[in-house]
Protein backbone atom coordinates (compact mmCIF):
# COMPACT_ATOMS: atom_id res chain seq x y z
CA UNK A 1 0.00 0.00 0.00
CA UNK A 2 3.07 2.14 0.93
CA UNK A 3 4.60 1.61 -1.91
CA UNK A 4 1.78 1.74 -4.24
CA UNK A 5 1.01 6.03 -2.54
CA UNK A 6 4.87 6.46 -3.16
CA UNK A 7 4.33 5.68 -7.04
CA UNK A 8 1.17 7.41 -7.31
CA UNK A 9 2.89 10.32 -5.80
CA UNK A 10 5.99 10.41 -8.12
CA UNK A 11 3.78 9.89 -11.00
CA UNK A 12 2.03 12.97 -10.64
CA UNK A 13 4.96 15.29 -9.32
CA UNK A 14 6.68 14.01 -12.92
CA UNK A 15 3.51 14.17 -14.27
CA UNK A 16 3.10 18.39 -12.66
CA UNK A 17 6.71 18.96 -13.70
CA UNK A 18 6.12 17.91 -17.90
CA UNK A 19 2.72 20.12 -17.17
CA UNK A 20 4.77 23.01 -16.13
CA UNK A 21 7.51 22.57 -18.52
CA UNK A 22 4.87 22.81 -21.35
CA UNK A 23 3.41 26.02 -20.85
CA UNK A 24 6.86 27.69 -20.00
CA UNK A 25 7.32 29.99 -23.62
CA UNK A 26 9.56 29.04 -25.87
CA UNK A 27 12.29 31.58 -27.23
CA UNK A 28 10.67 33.46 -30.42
CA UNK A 29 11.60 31.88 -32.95
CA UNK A 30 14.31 33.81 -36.05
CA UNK A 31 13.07 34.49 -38.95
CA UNK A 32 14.74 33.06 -42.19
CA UNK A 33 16.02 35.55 -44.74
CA UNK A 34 13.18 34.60 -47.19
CA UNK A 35 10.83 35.20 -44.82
CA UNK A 36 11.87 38.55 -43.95
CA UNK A 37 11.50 39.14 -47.45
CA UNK A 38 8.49 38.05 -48.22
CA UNK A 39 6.73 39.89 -45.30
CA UNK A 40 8.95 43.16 -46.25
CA UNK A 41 6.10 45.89 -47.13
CA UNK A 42 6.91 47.74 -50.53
CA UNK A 43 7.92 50.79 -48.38
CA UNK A 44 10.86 48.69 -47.18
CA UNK A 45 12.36 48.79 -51.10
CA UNK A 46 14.04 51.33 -53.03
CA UNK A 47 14.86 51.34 -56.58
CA UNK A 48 18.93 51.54 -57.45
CA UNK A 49 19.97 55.40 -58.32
CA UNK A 50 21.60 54.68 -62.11
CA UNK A 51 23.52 57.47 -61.27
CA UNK A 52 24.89 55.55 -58.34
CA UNK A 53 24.82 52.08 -60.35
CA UNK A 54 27.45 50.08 -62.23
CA UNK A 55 27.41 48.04 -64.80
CA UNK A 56 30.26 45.85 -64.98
CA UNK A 57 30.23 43.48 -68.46
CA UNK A 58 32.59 40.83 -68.49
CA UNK A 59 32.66 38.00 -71.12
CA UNK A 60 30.65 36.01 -68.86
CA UNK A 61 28.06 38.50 -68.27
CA UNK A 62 27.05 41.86 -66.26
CA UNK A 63 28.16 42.49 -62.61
CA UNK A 64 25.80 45.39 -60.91
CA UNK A 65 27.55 47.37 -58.29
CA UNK A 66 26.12 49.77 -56.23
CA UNK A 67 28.08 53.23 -55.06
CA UNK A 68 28.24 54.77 -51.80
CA UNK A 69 28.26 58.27 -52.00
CA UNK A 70 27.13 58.67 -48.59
CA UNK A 71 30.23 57.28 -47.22
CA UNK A 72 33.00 57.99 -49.88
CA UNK A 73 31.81 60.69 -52.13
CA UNK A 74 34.76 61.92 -53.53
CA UNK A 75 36.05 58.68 -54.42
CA UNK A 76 32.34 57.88 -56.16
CA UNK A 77 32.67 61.47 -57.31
CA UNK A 78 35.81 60.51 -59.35
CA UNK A 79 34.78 56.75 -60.28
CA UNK A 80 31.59 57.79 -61.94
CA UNK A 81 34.03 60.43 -64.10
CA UNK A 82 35.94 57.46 -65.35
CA UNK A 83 33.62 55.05 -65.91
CA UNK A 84 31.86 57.90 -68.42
CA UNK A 85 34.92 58.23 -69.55
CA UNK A 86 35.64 55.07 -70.84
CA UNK A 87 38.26 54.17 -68.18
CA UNK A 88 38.13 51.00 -67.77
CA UNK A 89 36.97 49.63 -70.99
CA UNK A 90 38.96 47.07 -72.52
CA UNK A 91 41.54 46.55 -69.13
CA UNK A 92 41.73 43.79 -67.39
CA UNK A 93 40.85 41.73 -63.65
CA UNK A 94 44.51 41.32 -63.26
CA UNK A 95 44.25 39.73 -59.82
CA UNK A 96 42.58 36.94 -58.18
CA UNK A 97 43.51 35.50 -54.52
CA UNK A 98 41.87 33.15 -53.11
CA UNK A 99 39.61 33.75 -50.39
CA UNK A 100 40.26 37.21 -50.51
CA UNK A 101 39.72 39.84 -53.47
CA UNK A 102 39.52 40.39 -57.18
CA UNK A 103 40.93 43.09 -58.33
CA UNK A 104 40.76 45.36 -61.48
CA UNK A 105 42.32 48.69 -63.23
CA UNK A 106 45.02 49.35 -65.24
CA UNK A 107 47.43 46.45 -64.82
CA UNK A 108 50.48 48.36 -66.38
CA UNK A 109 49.21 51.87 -64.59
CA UNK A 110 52.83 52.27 -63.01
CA UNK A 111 54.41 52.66 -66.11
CA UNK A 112 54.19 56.10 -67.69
CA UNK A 113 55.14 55.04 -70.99
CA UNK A 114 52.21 52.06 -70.92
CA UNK A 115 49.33 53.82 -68.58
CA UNK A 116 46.16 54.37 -70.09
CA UNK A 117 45.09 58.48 -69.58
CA UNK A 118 42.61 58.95 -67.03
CA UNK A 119 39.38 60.64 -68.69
CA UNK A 120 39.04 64.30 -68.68
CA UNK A 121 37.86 65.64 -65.42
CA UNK A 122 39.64 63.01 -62.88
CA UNK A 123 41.27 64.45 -60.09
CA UNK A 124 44.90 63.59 -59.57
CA UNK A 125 44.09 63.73 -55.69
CA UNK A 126 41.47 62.82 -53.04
CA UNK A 127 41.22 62.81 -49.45
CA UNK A 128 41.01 58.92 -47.73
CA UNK A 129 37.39 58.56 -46.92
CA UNK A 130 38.15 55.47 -44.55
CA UNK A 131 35.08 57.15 -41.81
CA UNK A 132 32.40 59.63 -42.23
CA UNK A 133 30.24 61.30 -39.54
CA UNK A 134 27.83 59.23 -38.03
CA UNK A 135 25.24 62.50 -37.40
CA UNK A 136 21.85 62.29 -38.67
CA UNK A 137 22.19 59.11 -39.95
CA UNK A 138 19.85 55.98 -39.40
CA UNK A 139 21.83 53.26 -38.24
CA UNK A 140 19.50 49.77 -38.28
CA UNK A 141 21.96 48.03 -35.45
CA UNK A 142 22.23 44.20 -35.25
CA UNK A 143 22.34 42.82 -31.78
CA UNK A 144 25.93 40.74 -32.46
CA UNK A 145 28.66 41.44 -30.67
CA UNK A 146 31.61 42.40 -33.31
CA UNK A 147 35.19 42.22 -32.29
CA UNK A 148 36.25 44.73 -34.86
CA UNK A 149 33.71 47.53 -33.66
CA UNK A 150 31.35 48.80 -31.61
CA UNK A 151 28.27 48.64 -33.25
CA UNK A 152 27.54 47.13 -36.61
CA UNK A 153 24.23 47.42 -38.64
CA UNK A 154 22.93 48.81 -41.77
CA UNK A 155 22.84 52.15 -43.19
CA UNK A 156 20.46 51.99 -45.96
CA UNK A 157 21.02 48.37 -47.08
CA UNK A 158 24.88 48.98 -46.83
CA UNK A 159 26.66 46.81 -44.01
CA UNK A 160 27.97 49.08 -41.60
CA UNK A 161 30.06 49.97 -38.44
CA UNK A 162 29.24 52.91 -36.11
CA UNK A 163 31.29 54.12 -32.95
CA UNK A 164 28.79 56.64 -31.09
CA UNK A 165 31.93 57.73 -28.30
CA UNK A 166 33.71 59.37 -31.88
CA UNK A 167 30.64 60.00 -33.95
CA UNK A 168 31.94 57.99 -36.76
CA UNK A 169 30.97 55.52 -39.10
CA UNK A 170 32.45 53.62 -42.24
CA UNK A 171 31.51 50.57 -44.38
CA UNK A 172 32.55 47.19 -42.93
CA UNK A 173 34.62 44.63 -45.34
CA UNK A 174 32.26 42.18 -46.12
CA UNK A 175 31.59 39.85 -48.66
CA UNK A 176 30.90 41.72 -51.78
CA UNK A 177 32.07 45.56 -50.41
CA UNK A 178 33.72 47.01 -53.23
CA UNK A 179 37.15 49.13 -52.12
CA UNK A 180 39.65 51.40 -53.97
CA UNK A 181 43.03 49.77 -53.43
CA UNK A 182 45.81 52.27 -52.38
CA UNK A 183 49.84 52.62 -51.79
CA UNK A 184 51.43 53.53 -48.47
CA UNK A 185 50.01 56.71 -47.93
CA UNK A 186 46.43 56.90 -46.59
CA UNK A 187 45.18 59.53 -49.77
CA UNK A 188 47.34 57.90 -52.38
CA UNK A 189 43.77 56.20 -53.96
CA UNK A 190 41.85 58.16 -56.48
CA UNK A 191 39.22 55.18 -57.43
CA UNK A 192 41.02 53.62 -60.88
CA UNK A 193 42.01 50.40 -58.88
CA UNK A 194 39.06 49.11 -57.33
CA UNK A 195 38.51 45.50 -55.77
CA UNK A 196 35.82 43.16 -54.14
CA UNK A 197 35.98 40.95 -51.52
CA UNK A 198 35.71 37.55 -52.52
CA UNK A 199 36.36 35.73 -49.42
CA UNK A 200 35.99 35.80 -45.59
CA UNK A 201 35.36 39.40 -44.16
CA UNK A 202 39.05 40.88 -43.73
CA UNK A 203 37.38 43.33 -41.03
CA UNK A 204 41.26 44.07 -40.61
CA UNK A 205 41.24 46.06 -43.71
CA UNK A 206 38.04 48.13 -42.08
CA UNK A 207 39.12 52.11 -41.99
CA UNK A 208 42.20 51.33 -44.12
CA UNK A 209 40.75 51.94 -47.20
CA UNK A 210 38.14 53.88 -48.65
CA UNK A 211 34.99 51.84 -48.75
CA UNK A 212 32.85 52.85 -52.37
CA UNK A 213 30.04 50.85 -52.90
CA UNK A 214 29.15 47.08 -53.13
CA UNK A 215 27.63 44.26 -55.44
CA UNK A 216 24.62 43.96 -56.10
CA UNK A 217 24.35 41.04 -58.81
CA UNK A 218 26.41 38.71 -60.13
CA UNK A 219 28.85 38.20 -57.79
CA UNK A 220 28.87 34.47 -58.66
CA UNK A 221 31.10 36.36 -62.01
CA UNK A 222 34.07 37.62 -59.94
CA UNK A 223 34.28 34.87 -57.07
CA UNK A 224 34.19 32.10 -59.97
CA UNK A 225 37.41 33.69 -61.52
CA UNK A 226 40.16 31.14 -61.21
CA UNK A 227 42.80 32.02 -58.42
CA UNK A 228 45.82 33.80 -59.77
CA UNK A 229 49.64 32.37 -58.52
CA UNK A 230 50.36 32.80 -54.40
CA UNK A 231 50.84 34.68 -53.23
CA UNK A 232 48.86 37.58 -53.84
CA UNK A 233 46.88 36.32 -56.54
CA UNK A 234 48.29 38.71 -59.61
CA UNK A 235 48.26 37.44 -63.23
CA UNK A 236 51.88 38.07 -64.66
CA UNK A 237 51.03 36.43 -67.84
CA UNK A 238 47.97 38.95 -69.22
CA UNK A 239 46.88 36.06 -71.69
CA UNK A 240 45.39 34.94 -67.96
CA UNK A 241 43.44 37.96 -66.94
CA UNK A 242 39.78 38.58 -67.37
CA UNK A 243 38.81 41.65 -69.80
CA UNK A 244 36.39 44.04 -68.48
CA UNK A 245 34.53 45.04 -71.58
CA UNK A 246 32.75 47.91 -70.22
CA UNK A 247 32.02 49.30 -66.99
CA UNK A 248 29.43 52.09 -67.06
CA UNK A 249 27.11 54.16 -65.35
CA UNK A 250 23.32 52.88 -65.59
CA UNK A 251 22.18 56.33 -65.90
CA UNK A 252 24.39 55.96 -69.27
CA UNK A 253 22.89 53.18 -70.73
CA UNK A 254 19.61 53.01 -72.36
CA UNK A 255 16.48 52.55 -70.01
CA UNK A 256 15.76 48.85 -71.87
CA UNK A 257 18.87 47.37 -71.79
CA UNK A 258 19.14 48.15 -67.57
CA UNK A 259 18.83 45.45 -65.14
CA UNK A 260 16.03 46.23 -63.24
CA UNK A 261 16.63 45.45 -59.35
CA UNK A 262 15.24 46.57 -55.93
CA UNK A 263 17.18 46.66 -52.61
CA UNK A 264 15.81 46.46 -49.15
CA UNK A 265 16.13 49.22 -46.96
């Protein structure tokens, strides 16, 4: 009998305990990236600015890059110049390292004798634009922790890193972030070499260089570019290098032959 009230007993505190463990609420539950899009409201969208837009056509097909003015606008100032220009029509993606960047320009540039002219209008000289001021700007923060900064977030669809204690912010180096490459000295870029990450996020490189824009579509074009020699990745035989057959502003192409894309917010 004892033993048969000690059962019963255990049976229903196990039985109270699975009761109470089933209406304790479980942890909401993260929303997939296709989810978030499909319950994004059209206000959440914005059309690409052609003026801000790149179209980058390489035997394989068109690579859509988007500009930053917002945080690099002399750089964008200078790039959008060139690419009416003609710049970099007919040069070459003369390096390709693996699991890091591809990068593009003028591949003999160094040589006076062999470097293409820059387009009328492109200044010799611009400031670095590694950080801008963070004032006034909406900053959608993420709730990671970062090791390379204090905050990090978006700033109008553009990954982002914001410290409030300085007031500055500056485009992260992430997967896709298009950069204009530099030599030693911080303002020694003008925007005629310009790269993409390829690889893992060198977050080292954040507020090195000055951060211009990002990909849009067709990234799947530059990371599928086979890997130049170690170790940096450059081409010394050209035969090996990927021709850029255009890049241009979308604003300079006709309206039907654009690629018509929306970004989130």
């Amino acid at each position: 009998m004892r033993a048969t009230l000690l059962a019963t007993a255990l049976l229903a505190f196990i039985a109270a305990g699975a009761n109470a463990q089933d209406t304790k609420q479980e942890p909401p539950k993260r929303k997939s990236a296709k989810e978030i899009i499909d319950a994004a409201p059209a206000s959440a969208w914005r059309d690409l600015d052609p003026a801000n837009t790149l179209y980058m056509e390489l035997p394989a097909g068109r690579v859509v890059i988007e500009l930053a003015p917002g945080f690099a606008p002399e750089h964008v100032a200078n790039i959008r110049t060139m690419a009416k220009g003609g710049f970099w029509d007919g040069l070459s993606i003369y390096r390709s390292q693996d699991n890091f960047v591809v990068q593009w320009g003028d591949a003999e540039g160094e040589e006076k004798d062999k470097a293409k002219p820059f387009p009328a209008g492109t200044k010799d000289k611009l400031p670095a634009e590694f950080t801008r001021s963070a004032d006034g700007v909406r900053f959608d923060k993420l709730p990671d922790v970062d090791g390379w900064a204090p905050e990090v977030g978006f700033v109008d669809g553009f990954p982002a890193a914001r410290d409030v204690k300085a007031g500055k912010l500056w485009m992260t180096h992430c997967y896709g972030m298009l950069g204009a490459g530099r030599n030693n000295a911080p303002d020694s870029s003008i925007g005629a070499e310009l790269y993409v990450v390829i690889g893992q996020a060198p977050r080292a490189l954040d507020r090195q260089l000055s951060s211009v824009g990002r990909v849009i579509q067709g990234m799947e074009l530059l990371s599928g570019i086979p890997r130049g020699p170690a170790p940096m990745g450059f081409y010394e035989d050209a035969a090996k290098r990927t021709t850029i057959k255009s890049i241009k502003l979308a604003s300079e192409v006709p309206e039907a032959e654009r690629t018509p894309i929306q970004v989130m917010r």
